[in-house]
PDB file of N, CA and C in Angstrom:
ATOM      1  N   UNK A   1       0.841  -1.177   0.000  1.00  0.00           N
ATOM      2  CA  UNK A   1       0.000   0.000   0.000  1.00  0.00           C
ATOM      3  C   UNK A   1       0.889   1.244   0.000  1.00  0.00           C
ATOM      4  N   UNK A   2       0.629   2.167  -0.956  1.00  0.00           N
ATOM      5  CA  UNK A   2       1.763   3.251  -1.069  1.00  0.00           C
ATOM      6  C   UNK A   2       0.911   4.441  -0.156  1.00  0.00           C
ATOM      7  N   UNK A   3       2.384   4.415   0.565  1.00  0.00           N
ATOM      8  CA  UNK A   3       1.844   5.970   1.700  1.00  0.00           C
ATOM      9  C   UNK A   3       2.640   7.286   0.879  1.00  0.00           C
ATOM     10  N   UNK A   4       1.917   7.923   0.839  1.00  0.00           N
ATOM     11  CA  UNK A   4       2.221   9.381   0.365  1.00  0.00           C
ATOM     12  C   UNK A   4       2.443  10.732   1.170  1.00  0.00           C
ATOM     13  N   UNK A   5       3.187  10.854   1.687  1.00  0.00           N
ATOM     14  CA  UNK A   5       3.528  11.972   2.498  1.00  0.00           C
ATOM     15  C   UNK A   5       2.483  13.626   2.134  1.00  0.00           C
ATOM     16  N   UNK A   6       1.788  14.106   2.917  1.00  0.00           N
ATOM     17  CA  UNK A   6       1.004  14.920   2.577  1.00  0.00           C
ATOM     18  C   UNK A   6       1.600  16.214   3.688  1.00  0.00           C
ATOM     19  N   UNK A   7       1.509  17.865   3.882  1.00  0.00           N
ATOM     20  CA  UNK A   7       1.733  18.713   4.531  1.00  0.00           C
ATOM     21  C   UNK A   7      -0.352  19.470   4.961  1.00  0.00           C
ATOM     22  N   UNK A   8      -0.826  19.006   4.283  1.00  0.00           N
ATOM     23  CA  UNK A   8      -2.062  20.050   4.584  1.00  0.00           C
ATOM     24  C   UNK A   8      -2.916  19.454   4.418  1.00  0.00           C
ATOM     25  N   UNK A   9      -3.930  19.288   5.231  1.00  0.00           N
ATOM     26  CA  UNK A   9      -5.269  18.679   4.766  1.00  0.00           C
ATOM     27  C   UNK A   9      -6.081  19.104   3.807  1.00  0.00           C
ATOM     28  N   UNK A  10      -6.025  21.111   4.025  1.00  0.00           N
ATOM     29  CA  UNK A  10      -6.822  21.642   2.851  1.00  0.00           C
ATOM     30  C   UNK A  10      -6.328  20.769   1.436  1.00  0.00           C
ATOM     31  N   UNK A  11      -5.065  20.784   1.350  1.00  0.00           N
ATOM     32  CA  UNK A  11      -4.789  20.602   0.005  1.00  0.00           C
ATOM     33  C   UNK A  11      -4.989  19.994  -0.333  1.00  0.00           C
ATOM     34  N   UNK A  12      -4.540  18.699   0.262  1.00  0.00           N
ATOM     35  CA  UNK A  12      -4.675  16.951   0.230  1.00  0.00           C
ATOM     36  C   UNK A  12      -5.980  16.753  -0.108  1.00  0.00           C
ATOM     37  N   UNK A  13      -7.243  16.992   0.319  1.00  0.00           N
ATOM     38  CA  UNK A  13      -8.258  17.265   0.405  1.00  0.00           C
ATOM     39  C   UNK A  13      -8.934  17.577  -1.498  1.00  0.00           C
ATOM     40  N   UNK A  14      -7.913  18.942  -1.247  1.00  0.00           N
ATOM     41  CA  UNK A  14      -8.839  19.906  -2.605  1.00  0.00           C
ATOM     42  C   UNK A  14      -7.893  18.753  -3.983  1.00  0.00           C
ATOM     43  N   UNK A  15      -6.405  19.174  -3.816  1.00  0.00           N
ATOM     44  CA  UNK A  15      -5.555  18.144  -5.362  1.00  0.00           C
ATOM     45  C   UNK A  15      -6.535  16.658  -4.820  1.00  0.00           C
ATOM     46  N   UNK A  16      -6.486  15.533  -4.675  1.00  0.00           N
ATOM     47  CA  UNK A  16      -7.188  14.434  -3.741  1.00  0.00           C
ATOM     48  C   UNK A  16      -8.149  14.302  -4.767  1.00  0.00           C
ATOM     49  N   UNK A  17      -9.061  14.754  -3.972  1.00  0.00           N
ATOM     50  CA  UNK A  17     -10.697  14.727  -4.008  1.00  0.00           C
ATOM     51  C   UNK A  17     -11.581  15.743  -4.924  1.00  0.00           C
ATOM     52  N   UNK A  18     -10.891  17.007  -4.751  1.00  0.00           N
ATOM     53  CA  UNK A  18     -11.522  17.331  -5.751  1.00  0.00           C
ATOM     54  C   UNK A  18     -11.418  17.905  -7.445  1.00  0.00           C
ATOM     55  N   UNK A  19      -9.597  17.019  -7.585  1.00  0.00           N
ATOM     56  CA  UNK A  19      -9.030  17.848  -8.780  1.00  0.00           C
ATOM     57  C   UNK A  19      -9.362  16.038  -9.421  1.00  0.00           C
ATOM     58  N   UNK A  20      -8.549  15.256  -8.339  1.00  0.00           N
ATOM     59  CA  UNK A  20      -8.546  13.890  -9.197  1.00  0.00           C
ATOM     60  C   UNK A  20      -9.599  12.903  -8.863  1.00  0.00           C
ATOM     61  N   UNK A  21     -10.343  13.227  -8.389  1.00  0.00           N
ATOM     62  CA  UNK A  21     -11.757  12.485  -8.232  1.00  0.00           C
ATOM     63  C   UNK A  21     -11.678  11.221  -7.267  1.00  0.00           C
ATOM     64  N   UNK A  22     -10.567  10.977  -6.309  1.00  0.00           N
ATOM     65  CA  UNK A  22     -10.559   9.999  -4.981  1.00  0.00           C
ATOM     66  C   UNK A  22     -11.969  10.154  -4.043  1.00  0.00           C
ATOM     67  N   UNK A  23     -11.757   9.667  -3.434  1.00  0.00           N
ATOM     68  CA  UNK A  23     -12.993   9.462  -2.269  1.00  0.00           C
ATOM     69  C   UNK A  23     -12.535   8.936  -1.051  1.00  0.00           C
ATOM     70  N   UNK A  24     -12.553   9.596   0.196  1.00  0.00           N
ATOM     71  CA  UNK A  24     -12.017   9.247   1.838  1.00  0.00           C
ATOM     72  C   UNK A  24     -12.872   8.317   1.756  1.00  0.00           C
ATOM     73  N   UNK A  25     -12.308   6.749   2.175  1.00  0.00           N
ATOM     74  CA  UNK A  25     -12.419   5.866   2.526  1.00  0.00           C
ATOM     75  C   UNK A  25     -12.357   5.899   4.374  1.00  0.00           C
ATOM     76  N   UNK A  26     -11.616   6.682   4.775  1.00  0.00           N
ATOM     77  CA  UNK A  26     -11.569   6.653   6.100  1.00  0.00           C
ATOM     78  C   UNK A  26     -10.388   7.437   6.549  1.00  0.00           C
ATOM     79  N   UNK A  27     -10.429   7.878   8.215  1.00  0.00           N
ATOM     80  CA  UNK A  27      -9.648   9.093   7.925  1.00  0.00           C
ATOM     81  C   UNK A  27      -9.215   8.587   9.940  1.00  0.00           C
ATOM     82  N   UNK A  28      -8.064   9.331  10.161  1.00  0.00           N
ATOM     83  CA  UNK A  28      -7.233   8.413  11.582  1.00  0.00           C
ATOM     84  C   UNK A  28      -6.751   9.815  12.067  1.00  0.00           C
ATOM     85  N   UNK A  29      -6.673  10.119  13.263  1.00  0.00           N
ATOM     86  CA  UNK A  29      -6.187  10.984  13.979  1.00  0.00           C
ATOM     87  C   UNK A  29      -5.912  10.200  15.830  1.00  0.00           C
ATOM     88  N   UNK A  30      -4.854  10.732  16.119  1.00  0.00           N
ATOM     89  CA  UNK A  30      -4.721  10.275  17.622  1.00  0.00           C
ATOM     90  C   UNK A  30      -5.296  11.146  18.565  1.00  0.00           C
ATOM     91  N   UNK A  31      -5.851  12.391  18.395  1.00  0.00           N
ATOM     92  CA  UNK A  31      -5.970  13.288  18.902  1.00  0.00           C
ATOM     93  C   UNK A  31      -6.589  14.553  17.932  1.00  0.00           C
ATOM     94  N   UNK A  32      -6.890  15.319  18.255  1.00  0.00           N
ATOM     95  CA  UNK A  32      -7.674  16.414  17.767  1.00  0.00           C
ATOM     96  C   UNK A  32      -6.346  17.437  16.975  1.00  0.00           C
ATOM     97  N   UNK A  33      -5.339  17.286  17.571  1.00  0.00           N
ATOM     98  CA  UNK A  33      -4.618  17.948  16.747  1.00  0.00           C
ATOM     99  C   UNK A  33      -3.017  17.155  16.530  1.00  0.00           C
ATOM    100  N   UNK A  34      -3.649  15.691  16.510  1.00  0.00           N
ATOM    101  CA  UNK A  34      -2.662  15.329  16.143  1.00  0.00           C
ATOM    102  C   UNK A  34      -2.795  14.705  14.329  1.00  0.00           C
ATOM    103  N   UNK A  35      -1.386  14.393  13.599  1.00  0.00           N
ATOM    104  CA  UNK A  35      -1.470  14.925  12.061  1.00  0.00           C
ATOM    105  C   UNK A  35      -2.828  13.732  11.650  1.00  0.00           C
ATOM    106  N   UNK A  36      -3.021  13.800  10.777  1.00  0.00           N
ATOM    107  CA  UNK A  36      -4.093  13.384   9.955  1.00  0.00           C
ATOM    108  C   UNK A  36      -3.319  12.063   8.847  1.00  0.00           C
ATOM    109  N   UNK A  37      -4.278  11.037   8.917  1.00  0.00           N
ATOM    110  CA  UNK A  37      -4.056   9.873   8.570  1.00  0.00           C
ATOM    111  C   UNK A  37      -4.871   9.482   7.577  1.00  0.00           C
ATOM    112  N   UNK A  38      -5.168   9.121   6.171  1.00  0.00           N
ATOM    113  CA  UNK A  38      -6.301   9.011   5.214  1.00  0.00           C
ATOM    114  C   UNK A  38      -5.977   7.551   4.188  1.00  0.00           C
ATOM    115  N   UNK A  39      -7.065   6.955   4.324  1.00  0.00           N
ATOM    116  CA  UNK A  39      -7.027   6.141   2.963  1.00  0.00           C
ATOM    117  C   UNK A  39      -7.610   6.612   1.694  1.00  0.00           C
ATOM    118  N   UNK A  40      -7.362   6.953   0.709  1.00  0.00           N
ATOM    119  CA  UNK A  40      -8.246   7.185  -0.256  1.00  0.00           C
ATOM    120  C   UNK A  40      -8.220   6.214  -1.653  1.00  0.00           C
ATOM    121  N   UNK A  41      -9.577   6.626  -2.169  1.00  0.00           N
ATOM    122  CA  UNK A  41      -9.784   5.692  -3.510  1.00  0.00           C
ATOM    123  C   UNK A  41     -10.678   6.200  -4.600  1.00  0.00           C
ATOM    124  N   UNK A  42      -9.767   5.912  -5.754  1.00  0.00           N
ATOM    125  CA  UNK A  42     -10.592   5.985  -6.709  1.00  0.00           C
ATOM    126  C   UNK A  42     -10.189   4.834  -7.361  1.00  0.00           C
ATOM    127  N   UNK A  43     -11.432   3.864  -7.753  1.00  0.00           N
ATOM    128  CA  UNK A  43     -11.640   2.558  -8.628  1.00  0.00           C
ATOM    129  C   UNK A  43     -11.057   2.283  -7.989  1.00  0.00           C
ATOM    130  N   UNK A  44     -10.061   1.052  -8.499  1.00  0.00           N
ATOM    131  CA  UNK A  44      -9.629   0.026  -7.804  1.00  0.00           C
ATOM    132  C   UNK A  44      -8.140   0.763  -6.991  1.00  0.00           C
ATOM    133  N   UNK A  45      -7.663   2.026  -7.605  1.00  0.00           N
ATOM    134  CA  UNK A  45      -6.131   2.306  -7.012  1.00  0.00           C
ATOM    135  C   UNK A  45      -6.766   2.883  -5.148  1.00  0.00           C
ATOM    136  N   UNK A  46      -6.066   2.462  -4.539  1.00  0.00           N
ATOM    137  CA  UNK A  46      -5.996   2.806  -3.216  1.00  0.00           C
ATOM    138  C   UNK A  46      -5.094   3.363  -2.729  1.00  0.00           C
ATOM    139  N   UNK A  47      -4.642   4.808  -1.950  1.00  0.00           N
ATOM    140  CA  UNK A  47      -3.203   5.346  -1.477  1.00  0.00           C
ATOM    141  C   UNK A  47      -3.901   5.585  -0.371  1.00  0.00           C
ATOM    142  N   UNK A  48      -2.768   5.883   0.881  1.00  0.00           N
ATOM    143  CA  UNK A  48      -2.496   6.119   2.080  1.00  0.00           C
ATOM    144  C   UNK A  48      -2.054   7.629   1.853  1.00  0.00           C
ATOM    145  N   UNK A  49      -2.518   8.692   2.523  1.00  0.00           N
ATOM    146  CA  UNK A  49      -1.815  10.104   2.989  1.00  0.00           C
ATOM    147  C   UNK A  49      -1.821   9.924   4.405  1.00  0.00           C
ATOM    148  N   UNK A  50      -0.258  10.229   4.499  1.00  0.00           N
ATOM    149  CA  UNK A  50       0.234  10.543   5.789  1.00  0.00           C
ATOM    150  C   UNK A  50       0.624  11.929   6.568  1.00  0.00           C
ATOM    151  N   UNK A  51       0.330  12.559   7.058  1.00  0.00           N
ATOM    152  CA  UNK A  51       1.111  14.097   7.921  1.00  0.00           C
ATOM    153  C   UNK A  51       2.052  13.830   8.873  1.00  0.00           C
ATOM    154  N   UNK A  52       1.850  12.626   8.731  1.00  0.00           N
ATOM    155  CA  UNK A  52       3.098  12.231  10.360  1.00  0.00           C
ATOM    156  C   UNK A  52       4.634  12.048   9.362  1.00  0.00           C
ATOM    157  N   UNK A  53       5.471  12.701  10.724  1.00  0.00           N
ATOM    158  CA  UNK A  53       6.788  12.836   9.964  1.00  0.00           C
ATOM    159  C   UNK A  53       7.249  11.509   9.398  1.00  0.00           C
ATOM    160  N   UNK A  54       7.410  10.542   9.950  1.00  0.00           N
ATOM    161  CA  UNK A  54       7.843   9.297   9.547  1.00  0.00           C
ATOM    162  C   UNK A  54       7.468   8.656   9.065  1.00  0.00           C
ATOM    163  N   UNK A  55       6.297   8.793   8.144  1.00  0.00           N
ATOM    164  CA  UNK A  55       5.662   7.860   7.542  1.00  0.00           C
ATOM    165  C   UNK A  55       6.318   7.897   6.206  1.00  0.00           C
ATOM    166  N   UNK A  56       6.535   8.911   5.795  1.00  0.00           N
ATOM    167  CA  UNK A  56       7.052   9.171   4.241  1.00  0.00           C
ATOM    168  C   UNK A  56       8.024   9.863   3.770  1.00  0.00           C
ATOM    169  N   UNK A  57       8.644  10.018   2.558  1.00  0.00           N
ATOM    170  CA  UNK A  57       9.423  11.191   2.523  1.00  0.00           C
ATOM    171  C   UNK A  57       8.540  12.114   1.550  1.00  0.00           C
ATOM    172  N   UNK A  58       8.430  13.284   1.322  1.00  0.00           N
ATOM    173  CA  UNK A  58       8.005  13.795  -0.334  1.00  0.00           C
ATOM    174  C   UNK A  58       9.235  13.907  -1.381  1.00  0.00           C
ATOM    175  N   UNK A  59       7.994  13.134  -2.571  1.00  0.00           N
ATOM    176  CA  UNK A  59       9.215  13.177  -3.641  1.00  0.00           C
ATOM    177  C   UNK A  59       8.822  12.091  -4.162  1.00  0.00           C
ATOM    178  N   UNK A  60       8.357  10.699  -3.427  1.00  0.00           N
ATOM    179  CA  UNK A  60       8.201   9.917  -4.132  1.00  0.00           C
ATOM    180  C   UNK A  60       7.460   9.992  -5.399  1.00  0.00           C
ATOM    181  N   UNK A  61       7.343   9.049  -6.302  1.00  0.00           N
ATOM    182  CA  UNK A  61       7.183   8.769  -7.719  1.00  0.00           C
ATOM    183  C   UNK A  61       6.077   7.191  -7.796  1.00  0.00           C
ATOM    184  N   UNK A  62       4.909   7.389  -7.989  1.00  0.00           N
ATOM    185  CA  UNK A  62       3.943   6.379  -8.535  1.00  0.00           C
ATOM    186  C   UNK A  62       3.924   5.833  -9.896  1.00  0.00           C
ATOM    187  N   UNK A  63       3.888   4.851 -10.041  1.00  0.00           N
ATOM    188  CA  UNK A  63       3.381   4.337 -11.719  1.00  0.00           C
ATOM    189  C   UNK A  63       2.285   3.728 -11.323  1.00  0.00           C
ATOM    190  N   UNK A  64       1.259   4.183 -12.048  1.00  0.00           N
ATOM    191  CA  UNK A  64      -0.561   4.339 -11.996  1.00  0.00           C
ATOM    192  C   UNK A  64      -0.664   3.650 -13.441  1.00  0.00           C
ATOM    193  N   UNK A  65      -1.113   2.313 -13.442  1.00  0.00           N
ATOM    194  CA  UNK A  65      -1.910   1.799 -14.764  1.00  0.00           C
ATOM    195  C   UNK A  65      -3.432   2.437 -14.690  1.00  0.00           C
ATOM    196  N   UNK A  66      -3.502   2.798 -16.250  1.00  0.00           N
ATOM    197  CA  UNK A  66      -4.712   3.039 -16.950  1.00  0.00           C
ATOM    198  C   UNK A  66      -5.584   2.128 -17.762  1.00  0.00           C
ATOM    199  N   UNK A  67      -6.858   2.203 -17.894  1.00  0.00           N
ATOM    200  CA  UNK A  67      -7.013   1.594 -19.065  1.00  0.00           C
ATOM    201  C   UNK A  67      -7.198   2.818 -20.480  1.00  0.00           C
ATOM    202  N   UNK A  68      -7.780   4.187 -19.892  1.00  0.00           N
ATOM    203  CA  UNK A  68      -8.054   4.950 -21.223  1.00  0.00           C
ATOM    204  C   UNK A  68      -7.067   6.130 -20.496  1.00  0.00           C
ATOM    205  N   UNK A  69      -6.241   6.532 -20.487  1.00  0.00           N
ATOM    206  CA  UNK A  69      -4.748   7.835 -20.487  1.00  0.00           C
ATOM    207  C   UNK A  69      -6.089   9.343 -20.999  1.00  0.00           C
ATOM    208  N   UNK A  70      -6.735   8.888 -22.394  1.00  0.00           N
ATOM    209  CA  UNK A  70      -7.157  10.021 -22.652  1.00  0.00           C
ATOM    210  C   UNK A  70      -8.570  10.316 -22.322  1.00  0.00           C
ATOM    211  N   UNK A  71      -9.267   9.583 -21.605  1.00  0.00           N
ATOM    212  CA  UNK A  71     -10.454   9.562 -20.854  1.00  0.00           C
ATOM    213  C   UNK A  71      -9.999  10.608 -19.660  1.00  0.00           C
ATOM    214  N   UNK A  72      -9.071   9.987 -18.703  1.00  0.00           N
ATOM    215  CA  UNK A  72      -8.664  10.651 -18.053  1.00  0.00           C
ATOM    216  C   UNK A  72      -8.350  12.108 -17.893  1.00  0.00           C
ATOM    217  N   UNK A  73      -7.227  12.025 -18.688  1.00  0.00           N
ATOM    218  CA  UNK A  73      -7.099  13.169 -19.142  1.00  0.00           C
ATOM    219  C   UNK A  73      -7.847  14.398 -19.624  1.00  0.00           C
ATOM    220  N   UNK A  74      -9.065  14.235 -20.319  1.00  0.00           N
ATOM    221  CA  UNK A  74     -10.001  14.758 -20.866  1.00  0.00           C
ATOM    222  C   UNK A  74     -10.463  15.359 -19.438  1.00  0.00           C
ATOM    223  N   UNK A  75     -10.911  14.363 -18.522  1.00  0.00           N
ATOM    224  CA  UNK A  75     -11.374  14.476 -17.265  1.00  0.00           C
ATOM    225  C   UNK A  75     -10.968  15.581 -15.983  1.00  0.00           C
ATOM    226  N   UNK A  76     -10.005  15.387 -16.160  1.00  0.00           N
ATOM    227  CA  UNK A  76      -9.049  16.492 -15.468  1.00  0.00           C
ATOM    228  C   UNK A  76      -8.697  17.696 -15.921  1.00  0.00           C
ATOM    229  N   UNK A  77      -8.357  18.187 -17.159  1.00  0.00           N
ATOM    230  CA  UNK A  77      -8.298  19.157 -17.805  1.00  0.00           C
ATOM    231  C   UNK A  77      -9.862  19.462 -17.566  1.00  0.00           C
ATOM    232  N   UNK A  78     -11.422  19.094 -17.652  1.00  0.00           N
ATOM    233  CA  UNK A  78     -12.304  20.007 -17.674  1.00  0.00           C
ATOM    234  C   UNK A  78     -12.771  20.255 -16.230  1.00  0.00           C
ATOM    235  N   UNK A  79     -11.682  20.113 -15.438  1.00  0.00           N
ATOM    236  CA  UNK A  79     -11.720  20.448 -13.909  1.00  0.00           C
ATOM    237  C   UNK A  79     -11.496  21.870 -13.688  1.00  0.00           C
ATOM    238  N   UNK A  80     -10.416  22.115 -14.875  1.00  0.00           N
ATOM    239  CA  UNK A  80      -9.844  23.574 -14.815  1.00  0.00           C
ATOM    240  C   UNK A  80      -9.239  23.816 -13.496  1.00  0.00           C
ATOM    241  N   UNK A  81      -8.562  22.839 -12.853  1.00  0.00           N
ATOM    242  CA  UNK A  81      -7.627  22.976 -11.491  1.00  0.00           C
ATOM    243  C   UNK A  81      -6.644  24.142 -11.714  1.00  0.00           C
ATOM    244  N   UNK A  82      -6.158  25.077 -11.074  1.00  0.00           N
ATOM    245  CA  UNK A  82      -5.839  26.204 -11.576  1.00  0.00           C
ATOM    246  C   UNK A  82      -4.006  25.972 -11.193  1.00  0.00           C
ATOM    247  N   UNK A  83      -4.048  24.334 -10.408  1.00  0.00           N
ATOM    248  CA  UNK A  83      -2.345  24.181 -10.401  1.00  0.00           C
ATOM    249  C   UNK A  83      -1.798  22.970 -11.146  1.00  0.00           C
ATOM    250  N   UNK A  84      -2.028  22.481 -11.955  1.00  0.00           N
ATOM    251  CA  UNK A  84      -2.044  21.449 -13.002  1.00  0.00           C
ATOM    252  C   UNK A  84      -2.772  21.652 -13.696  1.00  0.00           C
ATOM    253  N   UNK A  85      -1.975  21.367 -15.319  1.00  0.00           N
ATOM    254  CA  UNK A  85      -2.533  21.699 -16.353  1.00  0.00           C
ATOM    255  C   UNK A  85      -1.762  20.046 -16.993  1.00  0.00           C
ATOM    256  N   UNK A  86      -2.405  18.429 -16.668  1.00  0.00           N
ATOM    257  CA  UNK A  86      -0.674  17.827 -17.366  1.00  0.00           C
ATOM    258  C   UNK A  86      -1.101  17.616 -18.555  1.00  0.00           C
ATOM    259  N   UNK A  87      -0.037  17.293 -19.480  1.00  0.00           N
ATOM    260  CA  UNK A  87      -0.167  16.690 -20.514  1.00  0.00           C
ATOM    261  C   UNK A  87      -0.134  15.233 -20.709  1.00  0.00           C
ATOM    262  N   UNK A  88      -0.191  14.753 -22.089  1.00  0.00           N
ATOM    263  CA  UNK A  88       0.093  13.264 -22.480  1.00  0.00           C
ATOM    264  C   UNK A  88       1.156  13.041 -23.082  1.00  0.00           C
ATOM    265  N   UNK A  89       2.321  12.292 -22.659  1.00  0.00           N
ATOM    266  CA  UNK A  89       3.588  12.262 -23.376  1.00  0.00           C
ATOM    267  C   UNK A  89       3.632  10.896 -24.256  1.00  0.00           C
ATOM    268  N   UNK A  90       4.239  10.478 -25.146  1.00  0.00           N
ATOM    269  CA  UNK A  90       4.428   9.050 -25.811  1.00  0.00           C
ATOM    270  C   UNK A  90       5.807   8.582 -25.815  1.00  0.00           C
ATOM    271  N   UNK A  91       5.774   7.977 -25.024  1.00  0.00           N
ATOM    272  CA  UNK A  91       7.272   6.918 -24.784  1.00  0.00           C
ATOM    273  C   UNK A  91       7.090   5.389 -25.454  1.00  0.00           C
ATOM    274  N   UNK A  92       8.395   4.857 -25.450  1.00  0.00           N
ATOM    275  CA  UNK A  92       7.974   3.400 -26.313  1.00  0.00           C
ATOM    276  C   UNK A  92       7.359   2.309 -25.682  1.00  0.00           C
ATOM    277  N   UNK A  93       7.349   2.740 -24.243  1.00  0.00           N
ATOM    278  CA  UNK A  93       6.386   1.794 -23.593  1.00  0.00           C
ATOM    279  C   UNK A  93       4.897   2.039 -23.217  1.00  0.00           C
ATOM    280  N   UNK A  94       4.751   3.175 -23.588  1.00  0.00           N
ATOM    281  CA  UNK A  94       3.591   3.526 -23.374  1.00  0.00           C
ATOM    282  C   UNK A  94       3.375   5.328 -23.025  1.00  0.00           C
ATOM    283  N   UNK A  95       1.881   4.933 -22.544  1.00  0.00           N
ATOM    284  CA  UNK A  95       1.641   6.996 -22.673  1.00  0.00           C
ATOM    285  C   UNK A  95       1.701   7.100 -21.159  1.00  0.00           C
ATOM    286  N   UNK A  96       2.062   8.471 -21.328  1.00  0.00           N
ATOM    287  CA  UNK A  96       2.331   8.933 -19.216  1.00  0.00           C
ATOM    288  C   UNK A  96       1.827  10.094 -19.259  1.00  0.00           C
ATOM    289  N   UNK A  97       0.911  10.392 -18.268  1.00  0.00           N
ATOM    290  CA  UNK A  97       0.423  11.429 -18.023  1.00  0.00           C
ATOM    291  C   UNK A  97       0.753  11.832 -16.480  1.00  0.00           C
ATOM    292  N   UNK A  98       1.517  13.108 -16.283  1.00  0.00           N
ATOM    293  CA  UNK A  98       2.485  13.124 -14.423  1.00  0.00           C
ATOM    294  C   UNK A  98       1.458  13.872 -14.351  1.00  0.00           C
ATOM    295  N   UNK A  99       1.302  14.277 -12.900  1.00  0.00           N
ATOM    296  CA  UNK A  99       0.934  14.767 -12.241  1.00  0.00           C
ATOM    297  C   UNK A  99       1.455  15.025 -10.745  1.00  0.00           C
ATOM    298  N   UNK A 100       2.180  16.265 -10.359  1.00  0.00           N
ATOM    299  CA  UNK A 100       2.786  16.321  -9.087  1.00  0.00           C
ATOM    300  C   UNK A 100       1.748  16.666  -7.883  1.00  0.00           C
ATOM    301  N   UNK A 101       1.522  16.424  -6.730  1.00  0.00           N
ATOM    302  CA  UNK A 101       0.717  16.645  -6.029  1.00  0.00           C
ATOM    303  C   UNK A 101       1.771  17.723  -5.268  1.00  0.00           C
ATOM    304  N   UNK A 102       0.404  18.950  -4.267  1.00  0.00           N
ATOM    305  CA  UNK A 102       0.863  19.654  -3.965  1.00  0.00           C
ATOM    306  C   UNK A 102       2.272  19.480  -2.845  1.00  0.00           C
ATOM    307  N   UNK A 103       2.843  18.530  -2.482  1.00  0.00           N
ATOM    308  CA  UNK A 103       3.818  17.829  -1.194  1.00  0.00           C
ATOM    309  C   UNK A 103       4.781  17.094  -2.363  1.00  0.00           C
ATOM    310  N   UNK A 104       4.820  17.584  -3.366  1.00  0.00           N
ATOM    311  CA  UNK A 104       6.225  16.925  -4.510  1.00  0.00           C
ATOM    312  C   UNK A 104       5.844  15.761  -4.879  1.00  0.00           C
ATOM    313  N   UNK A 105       5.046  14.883  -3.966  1.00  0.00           N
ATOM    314  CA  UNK A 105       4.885  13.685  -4.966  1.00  0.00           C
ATOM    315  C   UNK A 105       4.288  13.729  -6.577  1.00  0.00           C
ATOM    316  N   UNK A 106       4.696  12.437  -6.787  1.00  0.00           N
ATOM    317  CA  UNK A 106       4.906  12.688  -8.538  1.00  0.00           C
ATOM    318  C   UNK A 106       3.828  11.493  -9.053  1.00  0.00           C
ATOM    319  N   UNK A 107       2.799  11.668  -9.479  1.00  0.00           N
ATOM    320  CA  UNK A 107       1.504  10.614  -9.959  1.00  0.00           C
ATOM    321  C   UNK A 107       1.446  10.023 -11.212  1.00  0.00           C
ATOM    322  N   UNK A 108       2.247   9.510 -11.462  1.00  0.00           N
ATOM    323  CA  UNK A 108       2.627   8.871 -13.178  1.00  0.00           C
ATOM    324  C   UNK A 108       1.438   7.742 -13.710  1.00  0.00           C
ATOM    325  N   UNK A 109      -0.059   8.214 -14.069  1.00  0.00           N
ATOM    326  CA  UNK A 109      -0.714   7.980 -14.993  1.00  0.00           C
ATOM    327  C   UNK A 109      -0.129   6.740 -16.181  1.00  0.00           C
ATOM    328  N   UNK A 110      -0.245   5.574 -16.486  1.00  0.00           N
ATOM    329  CA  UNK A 110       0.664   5.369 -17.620  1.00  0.00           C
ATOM    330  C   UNK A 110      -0.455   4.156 -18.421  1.00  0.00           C
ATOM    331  N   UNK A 111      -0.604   4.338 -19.719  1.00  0.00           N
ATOM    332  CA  UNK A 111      -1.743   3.456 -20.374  1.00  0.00           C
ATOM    333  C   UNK A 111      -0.433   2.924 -21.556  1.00  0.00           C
ATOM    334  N   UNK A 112      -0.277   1.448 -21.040  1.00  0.00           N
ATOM    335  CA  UNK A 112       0.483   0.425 -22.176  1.00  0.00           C
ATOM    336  C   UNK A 112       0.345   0.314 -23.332  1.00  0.00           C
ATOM    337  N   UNK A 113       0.681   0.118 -24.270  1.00  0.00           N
ATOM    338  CA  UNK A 113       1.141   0.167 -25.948  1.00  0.00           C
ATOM    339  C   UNK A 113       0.076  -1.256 -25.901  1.00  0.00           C
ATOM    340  N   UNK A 114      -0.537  -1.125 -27.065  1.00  0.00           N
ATOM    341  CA  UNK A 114      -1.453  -2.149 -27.501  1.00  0.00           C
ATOM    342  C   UNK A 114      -0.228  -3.389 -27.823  1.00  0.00           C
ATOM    343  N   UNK A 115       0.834  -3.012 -28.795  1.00  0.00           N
ATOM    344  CA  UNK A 115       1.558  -3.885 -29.082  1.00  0.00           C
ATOM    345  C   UNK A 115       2.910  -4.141 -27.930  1.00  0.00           C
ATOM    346  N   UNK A 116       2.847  -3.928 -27.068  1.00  0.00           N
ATOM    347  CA  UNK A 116       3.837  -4.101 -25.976  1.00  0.00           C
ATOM    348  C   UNK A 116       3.427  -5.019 -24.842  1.00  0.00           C
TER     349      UNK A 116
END
């Protein structure tokens, strides 16, 4: 299960839920102001956001299978998120669409070559 180091709930929250369409599955705190703990999901991918120092570093890097890259894509661009704009790149293994979340992590989208 990939934990993702997060700094803000607003954000986590707004990039998350309401740029890439996840859904809180459930949400962990030890205390009222202690950091914030989240599962989230969209379809079948499931991530962990963490606020606690040790859970993560930022920076890490996901590879996210697709089945449609430009479904997606389509999808997100008519969000009009005003801090991502990504594109679709073509490599020989396939198409990648990044996406950095606001805490540096890096969301690599990637839909496989029919013939690969």
């Amino acid at each position: 299960m990939p934990i993702l180091r997060s700094f803000s709930e607003t954000k986590a929250r707004e990039f998350y839920c309401q740029f890439l369409g996840f859904t809180i599955d459930w949400e962990h705190r030890f205390n009222d102001t202690a950091p914030l703990y989240m599962q989230l999901r969209r379809e079948e991918l499931v991530l962990h956001l963490s606020e606690h120092h040790g859970d993560a570093t930022p920076g890490a890097a996901l590879l996210i299978p697709v089945d449609d890259i430009a479904a997606l894509h389509a999808e997100l661009l008519a969000k009009n998120y005003p801090y991502a704009r990504p594109g679709i790149r073509e490599e020989d293994w396939g198409r990648i669409m990044e996406v950095a979340d606001p805490f540096g992590n890096k969301l690599r989208f990637w839909q496989q070559l029919a013939d690969s």
